[in-house]
Protein backbone atom coordinates (compact mmCIF):
# COMPACT_ATOMS: atom_id res chain seq x y z
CA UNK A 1 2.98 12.75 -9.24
CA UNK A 2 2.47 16.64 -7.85
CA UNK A 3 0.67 16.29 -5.03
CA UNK A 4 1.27 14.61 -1.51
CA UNK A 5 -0.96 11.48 -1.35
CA UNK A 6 -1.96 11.01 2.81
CA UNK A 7 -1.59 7.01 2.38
CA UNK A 8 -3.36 5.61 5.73
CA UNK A 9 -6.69 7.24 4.36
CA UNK A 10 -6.82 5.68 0.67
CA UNK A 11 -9.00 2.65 1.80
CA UNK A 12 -11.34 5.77 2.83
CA UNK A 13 -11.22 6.37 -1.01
CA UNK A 14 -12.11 2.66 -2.33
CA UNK A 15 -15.33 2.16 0.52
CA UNK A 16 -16.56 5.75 -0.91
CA UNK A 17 -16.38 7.34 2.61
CA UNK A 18 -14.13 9.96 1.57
CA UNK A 19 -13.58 11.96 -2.20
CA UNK A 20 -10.59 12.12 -4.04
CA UNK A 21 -9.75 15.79 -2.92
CA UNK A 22 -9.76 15.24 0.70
CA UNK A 23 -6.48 12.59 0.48
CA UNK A 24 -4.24 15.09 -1.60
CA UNK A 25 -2.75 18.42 -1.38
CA UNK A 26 -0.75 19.76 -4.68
CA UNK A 27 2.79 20.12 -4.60
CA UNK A 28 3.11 23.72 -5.53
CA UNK A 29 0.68 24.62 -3.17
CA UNK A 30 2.31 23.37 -0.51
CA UNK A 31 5.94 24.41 -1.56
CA UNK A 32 7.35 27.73 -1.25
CA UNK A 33 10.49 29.16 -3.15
CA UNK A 34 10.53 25.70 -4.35
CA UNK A 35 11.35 23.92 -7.91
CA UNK A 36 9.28 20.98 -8.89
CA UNK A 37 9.78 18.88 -11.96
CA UNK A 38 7.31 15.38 -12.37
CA UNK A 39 9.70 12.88 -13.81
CA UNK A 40 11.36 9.57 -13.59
CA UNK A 41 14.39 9.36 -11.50
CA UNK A 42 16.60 7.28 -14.31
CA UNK A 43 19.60 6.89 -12.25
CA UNK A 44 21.38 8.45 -8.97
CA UNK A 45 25.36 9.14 -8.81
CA UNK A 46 26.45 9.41 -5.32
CA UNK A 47 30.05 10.02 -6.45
CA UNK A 48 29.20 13.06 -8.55
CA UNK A 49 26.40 14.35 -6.23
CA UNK A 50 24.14 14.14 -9.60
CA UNK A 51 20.31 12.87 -10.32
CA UNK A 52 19.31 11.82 -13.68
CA UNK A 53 15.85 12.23 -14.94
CA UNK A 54 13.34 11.83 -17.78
CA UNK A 55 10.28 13.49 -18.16
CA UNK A 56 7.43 11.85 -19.34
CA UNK A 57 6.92 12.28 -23.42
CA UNK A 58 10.65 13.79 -23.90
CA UNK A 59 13.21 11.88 -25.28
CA UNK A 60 16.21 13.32 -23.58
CA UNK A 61 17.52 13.01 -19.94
CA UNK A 62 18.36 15.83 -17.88
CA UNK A 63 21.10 16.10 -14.83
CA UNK A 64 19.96 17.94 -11.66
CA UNK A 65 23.46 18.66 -9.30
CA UNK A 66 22.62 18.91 -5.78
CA UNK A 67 24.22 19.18 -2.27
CA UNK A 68 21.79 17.68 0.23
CA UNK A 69 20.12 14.64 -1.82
CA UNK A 70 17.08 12.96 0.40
CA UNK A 71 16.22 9.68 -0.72
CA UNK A 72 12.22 9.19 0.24
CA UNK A 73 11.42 6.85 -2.56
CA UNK A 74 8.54 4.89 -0.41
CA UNK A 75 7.94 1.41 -1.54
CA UNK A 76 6.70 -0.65 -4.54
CA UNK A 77 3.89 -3.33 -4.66
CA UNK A 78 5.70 -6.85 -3.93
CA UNK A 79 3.75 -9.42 -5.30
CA UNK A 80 6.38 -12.08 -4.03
CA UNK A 81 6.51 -14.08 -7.54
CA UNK A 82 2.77 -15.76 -6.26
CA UNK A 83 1.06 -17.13 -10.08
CA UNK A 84 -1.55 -14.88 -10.91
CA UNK A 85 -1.72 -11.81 -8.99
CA UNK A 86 0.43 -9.80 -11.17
CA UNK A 87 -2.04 -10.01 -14.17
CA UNK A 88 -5.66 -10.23 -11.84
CA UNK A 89 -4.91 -8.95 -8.61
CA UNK A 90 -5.73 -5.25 -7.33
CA UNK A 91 -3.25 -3.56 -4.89
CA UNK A 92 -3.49 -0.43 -2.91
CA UNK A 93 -0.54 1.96 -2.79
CA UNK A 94 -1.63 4.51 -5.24
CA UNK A 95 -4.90 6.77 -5.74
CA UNK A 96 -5.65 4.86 -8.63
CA UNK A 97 -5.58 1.81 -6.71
CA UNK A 98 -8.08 3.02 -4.66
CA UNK A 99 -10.34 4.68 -7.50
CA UNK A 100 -10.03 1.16 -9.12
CA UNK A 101 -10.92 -0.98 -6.11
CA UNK A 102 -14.14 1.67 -5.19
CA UNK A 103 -14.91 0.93 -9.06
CA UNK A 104 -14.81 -2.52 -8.60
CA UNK A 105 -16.30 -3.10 -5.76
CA UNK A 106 -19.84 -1.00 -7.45
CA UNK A 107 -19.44 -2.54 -10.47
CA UNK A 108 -19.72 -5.94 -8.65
CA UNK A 109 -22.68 -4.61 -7.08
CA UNK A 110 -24.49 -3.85 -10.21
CA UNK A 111 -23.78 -7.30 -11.99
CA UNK A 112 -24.55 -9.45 -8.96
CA UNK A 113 -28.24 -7.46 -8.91
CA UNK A 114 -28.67 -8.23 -12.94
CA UNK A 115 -26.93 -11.98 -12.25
CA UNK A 116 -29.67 -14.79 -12.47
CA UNK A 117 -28.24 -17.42 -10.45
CA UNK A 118 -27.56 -16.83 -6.39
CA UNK A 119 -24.41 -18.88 -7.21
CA UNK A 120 -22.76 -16.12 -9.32
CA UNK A 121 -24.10 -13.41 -7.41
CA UNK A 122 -22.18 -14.91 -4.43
CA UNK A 123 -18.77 -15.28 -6.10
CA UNK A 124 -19.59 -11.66 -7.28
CA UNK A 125 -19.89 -10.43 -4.70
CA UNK A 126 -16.71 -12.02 -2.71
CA UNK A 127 -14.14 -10.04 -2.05
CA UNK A 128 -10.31 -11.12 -0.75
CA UNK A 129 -7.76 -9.34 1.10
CA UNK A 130 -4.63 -11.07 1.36
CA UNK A 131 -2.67 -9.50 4.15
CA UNK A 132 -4.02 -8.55 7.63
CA UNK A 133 -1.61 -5.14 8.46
CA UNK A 134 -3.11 -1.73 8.64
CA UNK A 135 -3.60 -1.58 4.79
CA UNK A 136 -5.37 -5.24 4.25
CA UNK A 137 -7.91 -4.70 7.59
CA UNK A 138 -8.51 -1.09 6.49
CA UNK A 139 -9.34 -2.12 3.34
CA UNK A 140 -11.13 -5.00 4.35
CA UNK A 141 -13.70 -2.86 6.88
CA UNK A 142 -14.46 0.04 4.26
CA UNK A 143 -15.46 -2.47 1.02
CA UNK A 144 -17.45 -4.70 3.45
CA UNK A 145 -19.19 -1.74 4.93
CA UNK A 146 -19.68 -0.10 1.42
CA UNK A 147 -20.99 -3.93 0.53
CA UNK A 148 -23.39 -4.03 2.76
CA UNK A 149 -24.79 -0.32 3.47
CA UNK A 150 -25.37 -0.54 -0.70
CA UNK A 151 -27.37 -3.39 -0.27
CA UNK A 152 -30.65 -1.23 0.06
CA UNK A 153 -30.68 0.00 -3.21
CA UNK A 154 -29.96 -3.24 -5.09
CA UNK A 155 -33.56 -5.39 -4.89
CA UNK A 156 -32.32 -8.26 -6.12
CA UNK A 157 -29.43 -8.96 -3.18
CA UNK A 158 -29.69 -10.24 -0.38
CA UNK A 159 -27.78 -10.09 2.83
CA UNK A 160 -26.21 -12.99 2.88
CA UNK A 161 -24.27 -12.72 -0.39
CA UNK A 162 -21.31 -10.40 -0.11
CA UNK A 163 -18.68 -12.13 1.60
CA UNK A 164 -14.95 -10.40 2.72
CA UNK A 165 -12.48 -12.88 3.61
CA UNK A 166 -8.99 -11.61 5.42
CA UNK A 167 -5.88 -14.14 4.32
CA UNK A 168 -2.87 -13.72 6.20
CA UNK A 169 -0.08 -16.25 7.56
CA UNK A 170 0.12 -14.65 10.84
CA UNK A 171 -1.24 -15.60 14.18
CA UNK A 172 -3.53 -12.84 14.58
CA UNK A 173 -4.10 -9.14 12.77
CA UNK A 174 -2.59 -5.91 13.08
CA UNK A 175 0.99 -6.98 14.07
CA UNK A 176 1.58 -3.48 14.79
CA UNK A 177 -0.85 -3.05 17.71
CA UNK A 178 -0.04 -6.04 19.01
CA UNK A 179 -2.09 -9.44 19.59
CA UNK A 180 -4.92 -7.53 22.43
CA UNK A 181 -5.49 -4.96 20.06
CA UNK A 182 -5.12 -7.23 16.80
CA UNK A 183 -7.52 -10.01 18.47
CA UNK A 184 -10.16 -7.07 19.66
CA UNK A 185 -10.33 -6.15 16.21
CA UNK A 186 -10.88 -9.43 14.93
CA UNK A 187 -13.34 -9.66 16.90
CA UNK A 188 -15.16 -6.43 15.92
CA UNK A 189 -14.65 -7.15 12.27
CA UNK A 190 -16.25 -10.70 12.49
CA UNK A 191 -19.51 -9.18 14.26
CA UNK A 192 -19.82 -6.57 10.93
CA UNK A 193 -19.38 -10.21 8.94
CA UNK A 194 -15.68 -9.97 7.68
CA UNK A 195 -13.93 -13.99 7.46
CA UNK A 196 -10.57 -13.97 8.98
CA UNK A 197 -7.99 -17.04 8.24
CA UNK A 198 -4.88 -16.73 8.96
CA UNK A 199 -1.78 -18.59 9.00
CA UNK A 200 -2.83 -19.29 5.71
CA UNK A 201 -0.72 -17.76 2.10
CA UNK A 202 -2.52 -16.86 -1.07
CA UNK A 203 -0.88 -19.11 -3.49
CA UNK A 204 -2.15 -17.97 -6.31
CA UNK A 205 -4.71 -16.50 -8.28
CA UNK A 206 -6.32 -17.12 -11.68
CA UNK A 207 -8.89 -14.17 -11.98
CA UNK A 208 -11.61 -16.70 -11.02
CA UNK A 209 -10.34 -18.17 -7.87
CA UNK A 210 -7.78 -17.28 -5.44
CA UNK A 211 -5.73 -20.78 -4.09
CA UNK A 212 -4.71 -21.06 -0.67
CA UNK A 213 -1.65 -22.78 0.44
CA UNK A 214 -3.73 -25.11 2.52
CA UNK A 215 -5.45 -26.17 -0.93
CA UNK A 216 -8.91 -24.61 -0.48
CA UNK A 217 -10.22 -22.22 -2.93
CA UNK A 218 -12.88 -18.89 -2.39
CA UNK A 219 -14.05 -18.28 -5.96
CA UNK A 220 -14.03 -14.68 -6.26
CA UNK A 221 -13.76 -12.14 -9.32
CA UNK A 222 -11.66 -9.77 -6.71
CA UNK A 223 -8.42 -10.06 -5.06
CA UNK A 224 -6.73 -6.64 -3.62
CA UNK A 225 -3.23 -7.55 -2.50
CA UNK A 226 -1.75 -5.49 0.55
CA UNK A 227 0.80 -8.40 2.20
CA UNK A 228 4.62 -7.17 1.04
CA UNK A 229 6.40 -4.38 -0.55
CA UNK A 230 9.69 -4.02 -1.45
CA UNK A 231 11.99 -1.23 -2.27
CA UNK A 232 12.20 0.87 -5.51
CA UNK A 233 14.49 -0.82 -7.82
CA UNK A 234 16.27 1.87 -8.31
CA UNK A 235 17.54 1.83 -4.67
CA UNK A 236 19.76 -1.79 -5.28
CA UNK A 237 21.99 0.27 -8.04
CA UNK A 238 23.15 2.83 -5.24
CA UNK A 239 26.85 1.89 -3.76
CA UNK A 240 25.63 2.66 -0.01
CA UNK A 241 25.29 0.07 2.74
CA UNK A 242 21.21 -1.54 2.50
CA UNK A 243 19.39 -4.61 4.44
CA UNK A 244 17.22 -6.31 2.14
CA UNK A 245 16.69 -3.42 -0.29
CA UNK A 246 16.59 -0.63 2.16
CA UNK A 247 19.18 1.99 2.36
CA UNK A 248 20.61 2.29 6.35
CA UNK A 249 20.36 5.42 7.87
CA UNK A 250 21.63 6.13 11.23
CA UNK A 251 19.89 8.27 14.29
CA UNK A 252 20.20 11.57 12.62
CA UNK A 253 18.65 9.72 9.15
CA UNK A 254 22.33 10.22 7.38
CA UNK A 255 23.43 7.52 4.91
CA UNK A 256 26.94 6.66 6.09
CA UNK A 257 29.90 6.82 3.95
CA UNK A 258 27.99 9.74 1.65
CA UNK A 259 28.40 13.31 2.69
CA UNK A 260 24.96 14.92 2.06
CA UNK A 261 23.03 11.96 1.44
CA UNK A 262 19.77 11.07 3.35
CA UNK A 263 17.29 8.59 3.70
CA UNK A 264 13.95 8.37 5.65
CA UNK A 265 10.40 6.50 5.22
CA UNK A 266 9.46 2.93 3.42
CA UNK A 267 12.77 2.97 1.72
CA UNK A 268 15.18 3.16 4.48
CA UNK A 269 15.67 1.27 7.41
CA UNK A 270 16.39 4.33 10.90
CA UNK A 271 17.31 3.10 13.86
CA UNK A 272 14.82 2.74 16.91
CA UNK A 273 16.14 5.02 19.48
CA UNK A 274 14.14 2.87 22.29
CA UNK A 275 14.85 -0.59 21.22
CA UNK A 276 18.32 -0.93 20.14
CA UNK A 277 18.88 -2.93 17.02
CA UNK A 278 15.49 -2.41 16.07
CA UNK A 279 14.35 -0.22 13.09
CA UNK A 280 11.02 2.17 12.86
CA UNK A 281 8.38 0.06 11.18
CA UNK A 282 7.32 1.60 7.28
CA UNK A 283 4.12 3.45 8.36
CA UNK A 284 3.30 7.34 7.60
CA UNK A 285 3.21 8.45 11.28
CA UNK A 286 7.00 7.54 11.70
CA UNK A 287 7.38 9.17 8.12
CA UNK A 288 6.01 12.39 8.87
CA UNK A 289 8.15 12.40 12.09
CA UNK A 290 11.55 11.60 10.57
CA UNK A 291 11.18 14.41 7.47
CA UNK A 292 10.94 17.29 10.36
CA UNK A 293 13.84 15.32 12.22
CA UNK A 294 15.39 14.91 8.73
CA UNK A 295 14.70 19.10 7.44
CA UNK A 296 15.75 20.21 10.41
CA UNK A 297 19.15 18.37 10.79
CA UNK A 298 19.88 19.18 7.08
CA UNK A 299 19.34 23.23 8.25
């Protein structure tokens, strides 16, 4: 992609609070005496300090050389093998996951009004979240706000019928903030009418009805996924030391072993200065801090 995608604001995007424009800043706009190239990073010799890439619609590779490489690869959608959600689920990690869901979420609006039978309008208008971390209860607040605050213009729905429901296996939400915060915003989010279960797993999902481990079912025509990630393949072919997927970095975000090499944000695993044997958690305030930590120690 060339632009810069500011992540913690794409559920912004799918409730329609926020345009397109206002998440992303071009590359080249924001990069002086800089060379970009969009492609696919094929493969990544640490040996020969080289980076192999393909750009989209040509047939050949290309080798870029380098001296400082900085491995910020983020993280991929991790849909954890679960039946279904690869082929029906929605996720949100890209702008076009976001575009989609805000899609969604008024097409759903305008069927449910045309629908004859309350029954279908219900399951229409259901929405699930599985996962309960910043991404699954932002998400979760902006489409059941959008829900409801369209409901004025659509004369055949009623306020009763769109239902958000929050599955998550933890004990409460927002592990990050800790269980106050995480039961205060429970709290809030049930008095705006979002349904949260949790210690509960999706178990799968048929585009009709998502299964919970517990053996209900919420029959729903939308399921946006936000409860794992994983690594960039890519990552697992590199020879350098990595906990489950992620390449280790130590305090000054240097891969060890590899002269030049680098690694900071969803894709590596940096110490926590303040609780030894600890690692940052994946979220884009710690990655915005560790590439001026990172820039600076490579200067």
């Amino acid at each position: 992609e060339n632009f810069v995608l500011f992540t913690p604001m794409l559920h912004e995007v799918a409730g329609a609070d926020v345009s397109v424009t206002d998440i992303v800043q071009p590359l080249r706009k924001m990069l002086r005496r800089t060379h970009v190239a969009i492609a696919d990073v094929e493969a990544i010799d640490l040996a020969n300090k080289q980076v192999r890439i393909r750009h989209s619609g040509l047939a050949r590779s290309f080798d870029l050389t380098y001296d400082q490489l900085v491995l910020a690869l983020g993280a991929v959608t991790n849909f954890y093998r679960t039946p279904g959600l690869a082929e029906h689920a929605l996720s949100m990690k890209t702008l076009g996951d976001a575009i989609l869901v805000r899609n969604r979420v008024i097409d759903a609006l305008e069927l449910a009004d045309n629908q004859a039978d309350e029954t279908e309008r219900k399951t229409t208008l259901t929405v699930v979240i599985a996962g309960a971390g910043f991404a699954g209860i932002e998400t979760a607040g902006a489409v059941n706000d959008f829900l409801r605050e369209a409901m004025k213009f659509y004369p055949n729905l009623k306020e009763n019928m769109p239902r958000v429901v929050v599955a998550d296996p933890g004990d409460h939400i927002l592990p990050e903030l800790g269980v106050s915060l995480g039961r205060y915003a429970q709290e809030r989010l049930a008095r705006r009418g979002v349904e949260v279960r949790l210690k509960i797993k999706v178990a799968g999902y048929d585009g009709k009805e998502v299964a919970l481990d517990d053996g209900t079912k919420i029959a729903t025509r939308m399921l946006i996924w936000t409860a794992g990630t994983t690594p960039p393949p890519l990552l697992s072919t590199l020879p350098c030391a990595k906990q489950r997927g992620r390449i280790v970095a130590n305090d000054c975000l240097q891969v060890s072993d590899w002269s030049g090499v680098w690694a900071l944000g969803d894709c590596a695993l940096v110490p926590d200065a303040l609780n030894p044997g600890k690692f940052y958690p994946p979220t884009a305030q710690h990655a915005i801090r560790q590439a001026a930590v990172l820039a600076n120690n490579i200067v």
